[in-house]
Protein backbone atom coordinates (compact mmCIF):
# COMPACT_ATOMS: atom_id res chain seq x y z
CA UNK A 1 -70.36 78.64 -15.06
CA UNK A 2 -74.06 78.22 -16.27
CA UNK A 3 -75.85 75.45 -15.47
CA UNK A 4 -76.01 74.77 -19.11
CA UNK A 5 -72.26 74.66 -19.21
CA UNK A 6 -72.10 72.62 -16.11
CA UNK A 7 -74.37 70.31 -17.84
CA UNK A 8 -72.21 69.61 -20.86
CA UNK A 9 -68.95 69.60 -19.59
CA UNK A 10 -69.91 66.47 -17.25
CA UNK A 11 -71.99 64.86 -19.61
CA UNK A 12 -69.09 65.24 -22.41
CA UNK A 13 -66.79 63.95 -20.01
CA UNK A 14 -68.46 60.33 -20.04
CA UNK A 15 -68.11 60.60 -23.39
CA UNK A 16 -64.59 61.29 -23.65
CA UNK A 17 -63.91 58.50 -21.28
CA UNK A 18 -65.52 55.54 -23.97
CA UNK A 19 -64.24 57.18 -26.78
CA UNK A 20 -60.86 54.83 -26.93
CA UNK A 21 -62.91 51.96 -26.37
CA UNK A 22 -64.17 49.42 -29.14
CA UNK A 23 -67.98 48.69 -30.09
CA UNK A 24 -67.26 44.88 -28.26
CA UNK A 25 -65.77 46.97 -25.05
CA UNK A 26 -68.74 48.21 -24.09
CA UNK A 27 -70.86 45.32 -23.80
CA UNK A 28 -68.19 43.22 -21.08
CA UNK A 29 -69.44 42.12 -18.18
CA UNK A 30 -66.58 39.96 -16.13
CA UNK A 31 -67.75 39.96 -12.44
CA UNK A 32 -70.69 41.67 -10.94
CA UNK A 33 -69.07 44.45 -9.65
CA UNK A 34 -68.15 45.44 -12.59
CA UNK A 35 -70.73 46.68 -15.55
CA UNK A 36 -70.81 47.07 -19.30
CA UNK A 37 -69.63 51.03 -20.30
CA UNK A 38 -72.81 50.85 -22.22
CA UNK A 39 -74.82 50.72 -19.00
CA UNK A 40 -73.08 53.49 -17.42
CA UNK A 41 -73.69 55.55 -20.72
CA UNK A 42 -77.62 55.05 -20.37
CA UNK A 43 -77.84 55.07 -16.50
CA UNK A 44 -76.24 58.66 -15.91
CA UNK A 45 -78.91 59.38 -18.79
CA UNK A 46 -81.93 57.98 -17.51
CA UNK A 47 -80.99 59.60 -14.23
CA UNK A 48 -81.49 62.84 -15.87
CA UNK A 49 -84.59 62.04 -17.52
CA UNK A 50 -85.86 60.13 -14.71
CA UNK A 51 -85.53 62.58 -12.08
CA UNK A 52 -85.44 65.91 -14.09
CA UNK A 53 -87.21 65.78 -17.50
CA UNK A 54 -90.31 63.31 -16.75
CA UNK A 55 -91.36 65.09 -13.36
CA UNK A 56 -90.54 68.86 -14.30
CA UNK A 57 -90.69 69.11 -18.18
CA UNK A 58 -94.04 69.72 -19.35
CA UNK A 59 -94.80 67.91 -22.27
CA UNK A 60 -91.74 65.74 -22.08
CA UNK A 61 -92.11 62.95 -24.17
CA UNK A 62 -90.30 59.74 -22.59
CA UNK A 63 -87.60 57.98 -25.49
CA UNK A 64 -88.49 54.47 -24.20
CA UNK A 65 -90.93 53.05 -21.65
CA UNK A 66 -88.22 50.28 -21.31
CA UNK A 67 -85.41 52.15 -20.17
CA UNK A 68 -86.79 52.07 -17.18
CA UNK A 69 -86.58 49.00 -16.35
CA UNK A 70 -83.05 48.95 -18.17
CA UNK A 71 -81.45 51.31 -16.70
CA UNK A 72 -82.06 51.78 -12.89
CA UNK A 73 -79.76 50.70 -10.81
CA UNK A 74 -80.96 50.52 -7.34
CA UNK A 75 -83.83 52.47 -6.65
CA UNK A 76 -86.64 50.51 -5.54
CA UNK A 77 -89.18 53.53 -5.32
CA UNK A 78 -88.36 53.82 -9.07
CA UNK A 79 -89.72 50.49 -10.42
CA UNK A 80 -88.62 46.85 -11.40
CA UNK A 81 -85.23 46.49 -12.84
CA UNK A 82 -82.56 44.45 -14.38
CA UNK A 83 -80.63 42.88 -11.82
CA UNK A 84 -76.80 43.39 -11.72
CA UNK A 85 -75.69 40.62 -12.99
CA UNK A 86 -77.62 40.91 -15.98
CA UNK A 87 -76.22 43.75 -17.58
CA UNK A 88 -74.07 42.28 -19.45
CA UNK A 89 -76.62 39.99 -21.24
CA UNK A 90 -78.19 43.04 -22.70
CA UNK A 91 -77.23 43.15 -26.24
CA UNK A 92 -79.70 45.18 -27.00
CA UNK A 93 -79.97 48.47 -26.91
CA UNK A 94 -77.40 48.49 -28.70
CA UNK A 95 -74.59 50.83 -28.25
CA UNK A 96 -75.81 53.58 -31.42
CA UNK A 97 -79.38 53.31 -29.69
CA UNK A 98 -78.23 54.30 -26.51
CA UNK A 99 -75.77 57.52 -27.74
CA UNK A 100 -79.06 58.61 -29.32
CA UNK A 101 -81.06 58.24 -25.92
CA UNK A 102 -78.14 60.53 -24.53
CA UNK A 103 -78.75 62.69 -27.11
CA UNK A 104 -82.06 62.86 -26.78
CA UNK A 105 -82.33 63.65 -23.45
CA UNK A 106 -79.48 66.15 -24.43
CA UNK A 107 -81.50 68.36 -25.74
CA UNK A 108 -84.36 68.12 -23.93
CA UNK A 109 -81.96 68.94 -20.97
CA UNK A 110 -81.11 72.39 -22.87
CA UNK A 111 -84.96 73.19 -23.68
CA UNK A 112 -85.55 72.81 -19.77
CA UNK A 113 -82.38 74.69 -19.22
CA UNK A 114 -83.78 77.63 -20.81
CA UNK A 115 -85.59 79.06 -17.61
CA UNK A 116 -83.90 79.05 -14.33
CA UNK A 117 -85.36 76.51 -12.78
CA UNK A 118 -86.63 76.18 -8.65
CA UNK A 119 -84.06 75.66 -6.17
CA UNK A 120 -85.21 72.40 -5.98
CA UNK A 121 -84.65 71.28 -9.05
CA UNK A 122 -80.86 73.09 -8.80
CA UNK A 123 -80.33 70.66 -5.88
CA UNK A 124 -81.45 67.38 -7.95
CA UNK A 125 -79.19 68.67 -10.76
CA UNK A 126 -76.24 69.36 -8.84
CA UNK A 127 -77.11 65.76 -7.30
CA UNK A 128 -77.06 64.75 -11.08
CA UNK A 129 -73.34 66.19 -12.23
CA UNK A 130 -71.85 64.84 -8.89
CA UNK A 131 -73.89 61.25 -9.71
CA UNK A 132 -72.24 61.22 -13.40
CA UNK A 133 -68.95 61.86 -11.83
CA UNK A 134 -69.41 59.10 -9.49
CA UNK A 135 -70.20 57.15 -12.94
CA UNK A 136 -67.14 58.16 -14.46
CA UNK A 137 -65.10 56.86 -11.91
CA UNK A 138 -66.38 53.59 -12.25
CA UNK A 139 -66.40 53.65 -15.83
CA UNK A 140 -62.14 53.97 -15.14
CA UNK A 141 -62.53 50.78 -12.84
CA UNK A 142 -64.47 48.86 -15.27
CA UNK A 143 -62.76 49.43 -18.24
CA UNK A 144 -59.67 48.46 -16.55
CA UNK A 145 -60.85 45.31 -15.26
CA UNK A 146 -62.50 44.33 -18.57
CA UNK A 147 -59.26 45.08 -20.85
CA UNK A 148 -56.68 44.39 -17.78
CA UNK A 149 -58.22 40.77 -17.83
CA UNK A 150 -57.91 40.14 -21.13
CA UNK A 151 -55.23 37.75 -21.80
CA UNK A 152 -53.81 39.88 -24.30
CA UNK A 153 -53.89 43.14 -21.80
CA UNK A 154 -54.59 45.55 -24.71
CA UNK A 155 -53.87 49.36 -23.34
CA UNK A 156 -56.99 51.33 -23.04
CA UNK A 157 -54.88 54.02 -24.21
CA UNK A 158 -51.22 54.10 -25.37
CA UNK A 159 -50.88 57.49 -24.52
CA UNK A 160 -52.63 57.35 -21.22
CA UNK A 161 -50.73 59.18 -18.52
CA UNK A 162 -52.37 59.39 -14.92
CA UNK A 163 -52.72 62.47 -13.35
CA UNK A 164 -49.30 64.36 -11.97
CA UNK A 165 -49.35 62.84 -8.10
CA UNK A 166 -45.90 63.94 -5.68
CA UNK A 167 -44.86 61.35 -3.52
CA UNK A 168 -44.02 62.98 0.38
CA UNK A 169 -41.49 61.85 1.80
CA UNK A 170 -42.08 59.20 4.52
CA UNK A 171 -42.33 60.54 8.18
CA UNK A 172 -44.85 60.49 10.73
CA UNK A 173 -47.14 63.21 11.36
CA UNK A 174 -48.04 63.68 15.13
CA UNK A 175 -51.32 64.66 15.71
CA UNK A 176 -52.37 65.70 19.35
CA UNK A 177 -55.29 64.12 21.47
CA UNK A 178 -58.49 66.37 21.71
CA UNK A 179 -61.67 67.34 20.28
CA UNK A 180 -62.20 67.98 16.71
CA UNK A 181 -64.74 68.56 14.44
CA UNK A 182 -65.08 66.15 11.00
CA UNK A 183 -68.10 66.70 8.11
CA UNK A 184 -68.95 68.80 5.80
CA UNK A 185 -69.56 72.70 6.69
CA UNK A 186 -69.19 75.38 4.24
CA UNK A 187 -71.68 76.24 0.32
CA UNK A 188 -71.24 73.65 -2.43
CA UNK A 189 -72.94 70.01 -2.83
CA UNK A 190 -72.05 67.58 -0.78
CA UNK A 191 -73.26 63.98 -0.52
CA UNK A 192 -76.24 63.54 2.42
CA UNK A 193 -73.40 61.20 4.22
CA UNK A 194 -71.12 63.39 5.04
CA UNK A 195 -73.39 65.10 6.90
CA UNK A 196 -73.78 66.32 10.04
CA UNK A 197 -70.44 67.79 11.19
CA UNK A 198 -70.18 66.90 14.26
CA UNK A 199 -67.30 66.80 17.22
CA UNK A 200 -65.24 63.79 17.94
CA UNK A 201 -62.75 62.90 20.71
CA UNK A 202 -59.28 61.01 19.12
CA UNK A 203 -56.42 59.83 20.90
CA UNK A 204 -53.30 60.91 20.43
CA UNK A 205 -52.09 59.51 17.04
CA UNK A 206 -49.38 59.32 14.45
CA UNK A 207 -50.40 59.06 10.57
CA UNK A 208 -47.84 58.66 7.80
CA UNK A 209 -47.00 61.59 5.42
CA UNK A 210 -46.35 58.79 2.64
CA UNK A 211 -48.63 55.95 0.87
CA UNK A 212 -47.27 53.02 1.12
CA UNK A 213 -45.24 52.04 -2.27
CA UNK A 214 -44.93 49.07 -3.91
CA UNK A 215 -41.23 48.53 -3.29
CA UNK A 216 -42.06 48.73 0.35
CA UNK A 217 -45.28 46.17 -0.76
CA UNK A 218 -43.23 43.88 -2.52
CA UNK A 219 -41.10 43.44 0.69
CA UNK A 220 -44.67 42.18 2.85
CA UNK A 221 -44.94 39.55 -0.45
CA UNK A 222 -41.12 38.80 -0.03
CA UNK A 223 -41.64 37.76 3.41
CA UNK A 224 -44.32 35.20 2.68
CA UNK A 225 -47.44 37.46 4.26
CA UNK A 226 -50.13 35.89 2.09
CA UNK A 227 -49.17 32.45 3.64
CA UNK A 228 -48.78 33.39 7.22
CA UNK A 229 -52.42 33.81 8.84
CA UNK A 230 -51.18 35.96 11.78
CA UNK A 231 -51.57 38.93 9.90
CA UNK A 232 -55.18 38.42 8.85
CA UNK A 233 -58.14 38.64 10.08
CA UNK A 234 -60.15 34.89 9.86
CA UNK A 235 -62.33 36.10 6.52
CA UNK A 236 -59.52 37.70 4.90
CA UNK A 237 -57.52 34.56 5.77
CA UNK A 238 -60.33 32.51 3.63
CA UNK A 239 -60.32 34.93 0.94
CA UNK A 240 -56.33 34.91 0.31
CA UNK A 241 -56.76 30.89 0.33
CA UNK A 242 -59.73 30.79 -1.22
CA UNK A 243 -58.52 33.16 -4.21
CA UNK A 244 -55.33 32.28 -4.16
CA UNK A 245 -54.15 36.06 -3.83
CA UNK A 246 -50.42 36.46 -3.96
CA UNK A 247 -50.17 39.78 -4.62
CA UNK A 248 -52.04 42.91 -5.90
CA UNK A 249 -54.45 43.14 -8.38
CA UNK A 250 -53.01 43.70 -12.20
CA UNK A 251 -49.87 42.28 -10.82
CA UNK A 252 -48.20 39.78 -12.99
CA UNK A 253 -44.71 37.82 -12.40
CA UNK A 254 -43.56 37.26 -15.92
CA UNK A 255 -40.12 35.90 -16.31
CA UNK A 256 -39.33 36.36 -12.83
CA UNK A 257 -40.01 40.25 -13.35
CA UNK A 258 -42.97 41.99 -11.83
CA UNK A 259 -44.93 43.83 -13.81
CA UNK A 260 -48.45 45.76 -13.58
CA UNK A 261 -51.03 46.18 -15.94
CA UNK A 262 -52.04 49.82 -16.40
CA UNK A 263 -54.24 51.72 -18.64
CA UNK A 264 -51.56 52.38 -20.94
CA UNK A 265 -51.01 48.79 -20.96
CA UNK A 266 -48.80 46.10 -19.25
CA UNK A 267 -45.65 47.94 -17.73
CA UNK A 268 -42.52 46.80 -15.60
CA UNK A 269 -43.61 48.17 -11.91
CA UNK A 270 -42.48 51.37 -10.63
CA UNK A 271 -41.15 50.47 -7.20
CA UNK A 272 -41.91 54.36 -5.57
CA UNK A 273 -45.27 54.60 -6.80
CA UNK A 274 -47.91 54.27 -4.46
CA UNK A 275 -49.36 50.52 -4.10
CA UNK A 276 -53.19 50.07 -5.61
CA UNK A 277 -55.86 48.08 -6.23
CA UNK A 278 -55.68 46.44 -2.67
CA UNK A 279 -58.60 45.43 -1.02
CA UNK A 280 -59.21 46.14 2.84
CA UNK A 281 -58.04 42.27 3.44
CA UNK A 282 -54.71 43.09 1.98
CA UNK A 283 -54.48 46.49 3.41
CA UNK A 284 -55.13 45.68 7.26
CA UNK A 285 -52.58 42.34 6.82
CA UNK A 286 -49.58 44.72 5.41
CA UNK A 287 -50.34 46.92 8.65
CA UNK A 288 -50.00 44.33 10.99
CA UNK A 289 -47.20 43.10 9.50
CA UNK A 290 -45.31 45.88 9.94
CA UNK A 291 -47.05 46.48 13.59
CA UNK A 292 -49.18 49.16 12.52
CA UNK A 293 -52.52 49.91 11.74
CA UNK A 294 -54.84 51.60 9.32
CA UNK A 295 -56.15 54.47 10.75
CA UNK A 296 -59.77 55.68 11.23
CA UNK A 297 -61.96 57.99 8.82
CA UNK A 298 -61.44 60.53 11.03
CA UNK A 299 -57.82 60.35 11.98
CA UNK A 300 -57.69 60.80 8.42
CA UNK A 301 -59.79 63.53 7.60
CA UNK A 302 -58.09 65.70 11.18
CA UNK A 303 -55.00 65.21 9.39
CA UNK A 304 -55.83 65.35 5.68
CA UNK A 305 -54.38 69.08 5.43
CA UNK A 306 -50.98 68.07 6.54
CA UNK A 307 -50.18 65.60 3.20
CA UNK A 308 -50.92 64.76 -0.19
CA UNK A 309 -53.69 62.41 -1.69
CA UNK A 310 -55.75 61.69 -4.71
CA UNK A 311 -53.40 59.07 -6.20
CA UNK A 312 -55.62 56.63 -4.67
CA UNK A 313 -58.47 55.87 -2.50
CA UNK A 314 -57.63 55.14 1.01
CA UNK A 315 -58.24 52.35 3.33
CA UNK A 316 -59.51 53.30 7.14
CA UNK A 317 -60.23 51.26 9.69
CA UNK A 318 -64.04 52.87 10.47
CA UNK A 319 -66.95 50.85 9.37
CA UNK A 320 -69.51 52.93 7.02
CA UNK A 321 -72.26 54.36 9.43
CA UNK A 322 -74.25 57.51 9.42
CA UNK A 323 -73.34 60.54 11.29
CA UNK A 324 -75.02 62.01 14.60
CA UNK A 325 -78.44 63.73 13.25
CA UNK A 326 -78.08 61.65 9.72
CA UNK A 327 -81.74 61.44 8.05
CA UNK A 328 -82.64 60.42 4.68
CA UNK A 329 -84.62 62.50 1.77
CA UNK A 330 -88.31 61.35 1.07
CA UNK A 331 -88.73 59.03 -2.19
CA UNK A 332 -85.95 57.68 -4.41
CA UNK A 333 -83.24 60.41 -3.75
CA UNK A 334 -83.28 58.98 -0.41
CA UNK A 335 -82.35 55.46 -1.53
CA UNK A 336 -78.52 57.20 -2.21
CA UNK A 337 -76.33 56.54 0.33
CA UNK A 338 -78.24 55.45 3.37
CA UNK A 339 -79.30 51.93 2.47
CA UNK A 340 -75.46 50.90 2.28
CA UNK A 341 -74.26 51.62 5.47
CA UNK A 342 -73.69 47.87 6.22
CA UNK A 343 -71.00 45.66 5.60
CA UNK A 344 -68.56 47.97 4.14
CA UNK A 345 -65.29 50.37 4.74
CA UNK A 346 -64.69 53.98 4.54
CA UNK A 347 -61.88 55.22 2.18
CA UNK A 348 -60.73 58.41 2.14
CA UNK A 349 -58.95 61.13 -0.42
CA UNK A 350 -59.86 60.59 -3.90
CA UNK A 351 -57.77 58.74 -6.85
CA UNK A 352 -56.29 59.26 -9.95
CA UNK A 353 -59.71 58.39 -11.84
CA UNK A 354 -61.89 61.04 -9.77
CA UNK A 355 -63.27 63.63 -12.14
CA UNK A 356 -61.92 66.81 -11.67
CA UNK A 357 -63.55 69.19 -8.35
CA UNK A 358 -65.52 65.85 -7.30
CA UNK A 359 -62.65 65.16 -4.22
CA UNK A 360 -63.04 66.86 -1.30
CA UNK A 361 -61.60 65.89 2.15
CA UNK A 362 -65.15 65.28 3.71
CA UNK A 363 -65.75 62.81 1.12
CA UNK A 364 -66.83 59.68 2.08
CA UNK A 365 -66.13 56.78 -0.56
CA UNK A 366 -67.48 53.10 0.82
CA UNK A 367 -66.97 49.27 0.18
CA UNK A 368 -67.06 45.70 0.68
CA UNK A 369 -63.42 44.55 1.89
CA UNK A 370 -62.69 42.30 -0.24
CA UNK A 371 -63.15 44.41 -3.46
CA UNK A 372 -60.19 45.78 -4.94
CA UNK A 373 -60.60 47.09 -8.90
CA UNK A 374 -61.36 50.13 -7.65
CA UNK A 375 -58.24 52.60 -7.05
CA UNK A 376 -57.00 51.86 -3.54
CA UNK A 377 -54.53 52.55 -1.32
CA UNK A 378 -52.91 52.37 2.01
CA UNK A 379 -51.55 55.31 4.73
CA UNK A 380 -50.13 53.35 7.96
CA UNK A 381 -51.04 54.72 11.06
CA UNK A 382 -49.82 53.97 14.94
């Protein structure tokens, strides 16, 4: 595929993702994890002209000096910016303005496409299509959270059907002590943080073939394990009490009947389905209650040939640090991935909202433990 092609098949992508949504969906802003699709819209777009067009275009001529300031996220090297929890006060630009910014820089991004551009600038654009699909992930998350917490729980889409996902059955999977080697090795992108491969020593270890379902959930709510403290670590305890969490996220006990809201809209819960939307709290207190654990990024990634995943992004018990020889790229690039390793998780596989070619098993997803609208799961380990 040209990189022309590449180009608009990710960027139409994001498109395709709003296009159920309402003009009034885009501009929600519930939490501060969670941002307007608008923003997402003109971020993966100013990332393009930001990094691409106004460095390596000559004669580019910038849509709007504000956008800037708009539109970055994170990247301190880049400028001043609107802070998180802003973006949803930003009625203007308006949704129309900021579909013609994309399709501004649209075609700007085909004029420069018309020479083959420097290795260099193949890298940053690879670095581009794999940052939209990050985007378009979390445009999934979002939207769910924004419509999912509507009292009303309008259906993103009726006809929404998650990706085709088959269900091992449950055993263990016995995985012999010794050395192995975990990271990325091979051609193709990968992210700078899943890099250097690198040996590691693991214990002997068992990891489960299955995800944990939410029959087998429902059983660990059943048995009162939000109100018993033994299974949690002290902060998680404080969270469960402090949020009053009694069960999953998008769960909802209506009429003495469980039922979950999904993207098609509330339905009754399928019991053999895969449990999501847990957050690392939730997922280490289900483990000890059944006297196992979560096991670590790279028990995981040893054993990832051995059983299915992608329904959902899964829990490990490895904190999010860099790997032996791990170095960061000069100027804003650089501001990626390294900055966050603190205070979060590694999960591992991919989920039903990853973009198509963007899972890999080196991949290395990361956050806070007590989030949960993201698309997360749980494998037991022992």
């Amino acid at each position: 595929m040209s990189l022309i092609d590449r180009y608009h098949k990710v960027r139409q992508l994001s498109v395709q993702i709003c296009s159920p949504l309402q003009i009034e969906d885009y501009v929600v802003q519930p939490i501060i994890d969670v941002s307007p699709p608008k923003w997402h819209i003109g971020h993966t777009t100013w990332f393009f002209e930001t990094f691409i067009l106004k460095p390596h275009f000559m004669g580019y001529q910038e849509f709007d000096p504000d956008y800037n300031y708009v539109f970055n996220s994170y990247y301190e090297t880049v400028g001043n910016r609107v802070i998180r929890t802003d973006r949803g006060n930003l009625s203007r630009p308006t949704v129309a303005d900021i579909y013609r910014y994309r399709e501004y820089i649209d075609k700007a991004m085909e004029s420069f496409l018309c020479e083959e551009p420097s290795k260099e600038i193949k890298e940053l654009l690879e670095l581009g299509f794999n940052h939209e699909e990050q985007h378009q992930e979390l445009l999934y998350y979002d939207i769910k959270y924004i419509l999912g917490h509507n009292p009303l729980f309008p259906a993103y889409d009726k006809h929404y059907k998650a990706p085709a996902f088959e269900q091992q059955p449950a055993e263990w999977i016995n995985i012999p002590e010794g050395v192995y080697e975990v990271g990325f090795a091979g051609e193709g992108f990968c992210f700078d943080n899943e890099l250097n491969r690198h040996k590691v020593y693991l214990n002997n270890y068992q990891i489960s073939s299955a995800m944990v379902t939410n029959g087998e959930y429902l059983e660990f709510i059943n048995a009162k394990g939000y109100h018993d403290f033994r299974f949690w670590h002290a902060e998680g305890w404080d969270w469960v009490k402090t949020n009053k969490v009694e069960s999953p996220m998008y769960w909802h006990n209506i009429d003495g009947e469980w039922q979950n809201y999904s993207l098609a809209g509330l339905k009754t819960v399928d019991w053999d389905e895969p449990v999501c939307h847990i957050s690392y709290y939730e997922a280490y207190a289900f483990a000890a209650w059944k006297g196992l654990r979560l096991p670590t990024e790279f028990e995981w990634e040893v054993a990832a040939t051995q059983f299915n995943w992608g329904k959902s992004w899964e829990w490990t018990e490895s904190a999010y640090l860099p790997y032996p020889g791990f170095s960061k790229a000069e100027g804003a690039i650089g501001e990626y991935n390294g900055k966050f390793m603190v205070n979060q998780k590694v999960l591992r596989g991919a989920s039903e909202a990853t973009s198509p070619g963007h899972e890999r098993i080196t991949y290395r997803n990361f956050f806070p433990t007590n989030l949960r609208w993201l698309f997360c799961g749980i494998r037991l380990a022992k």
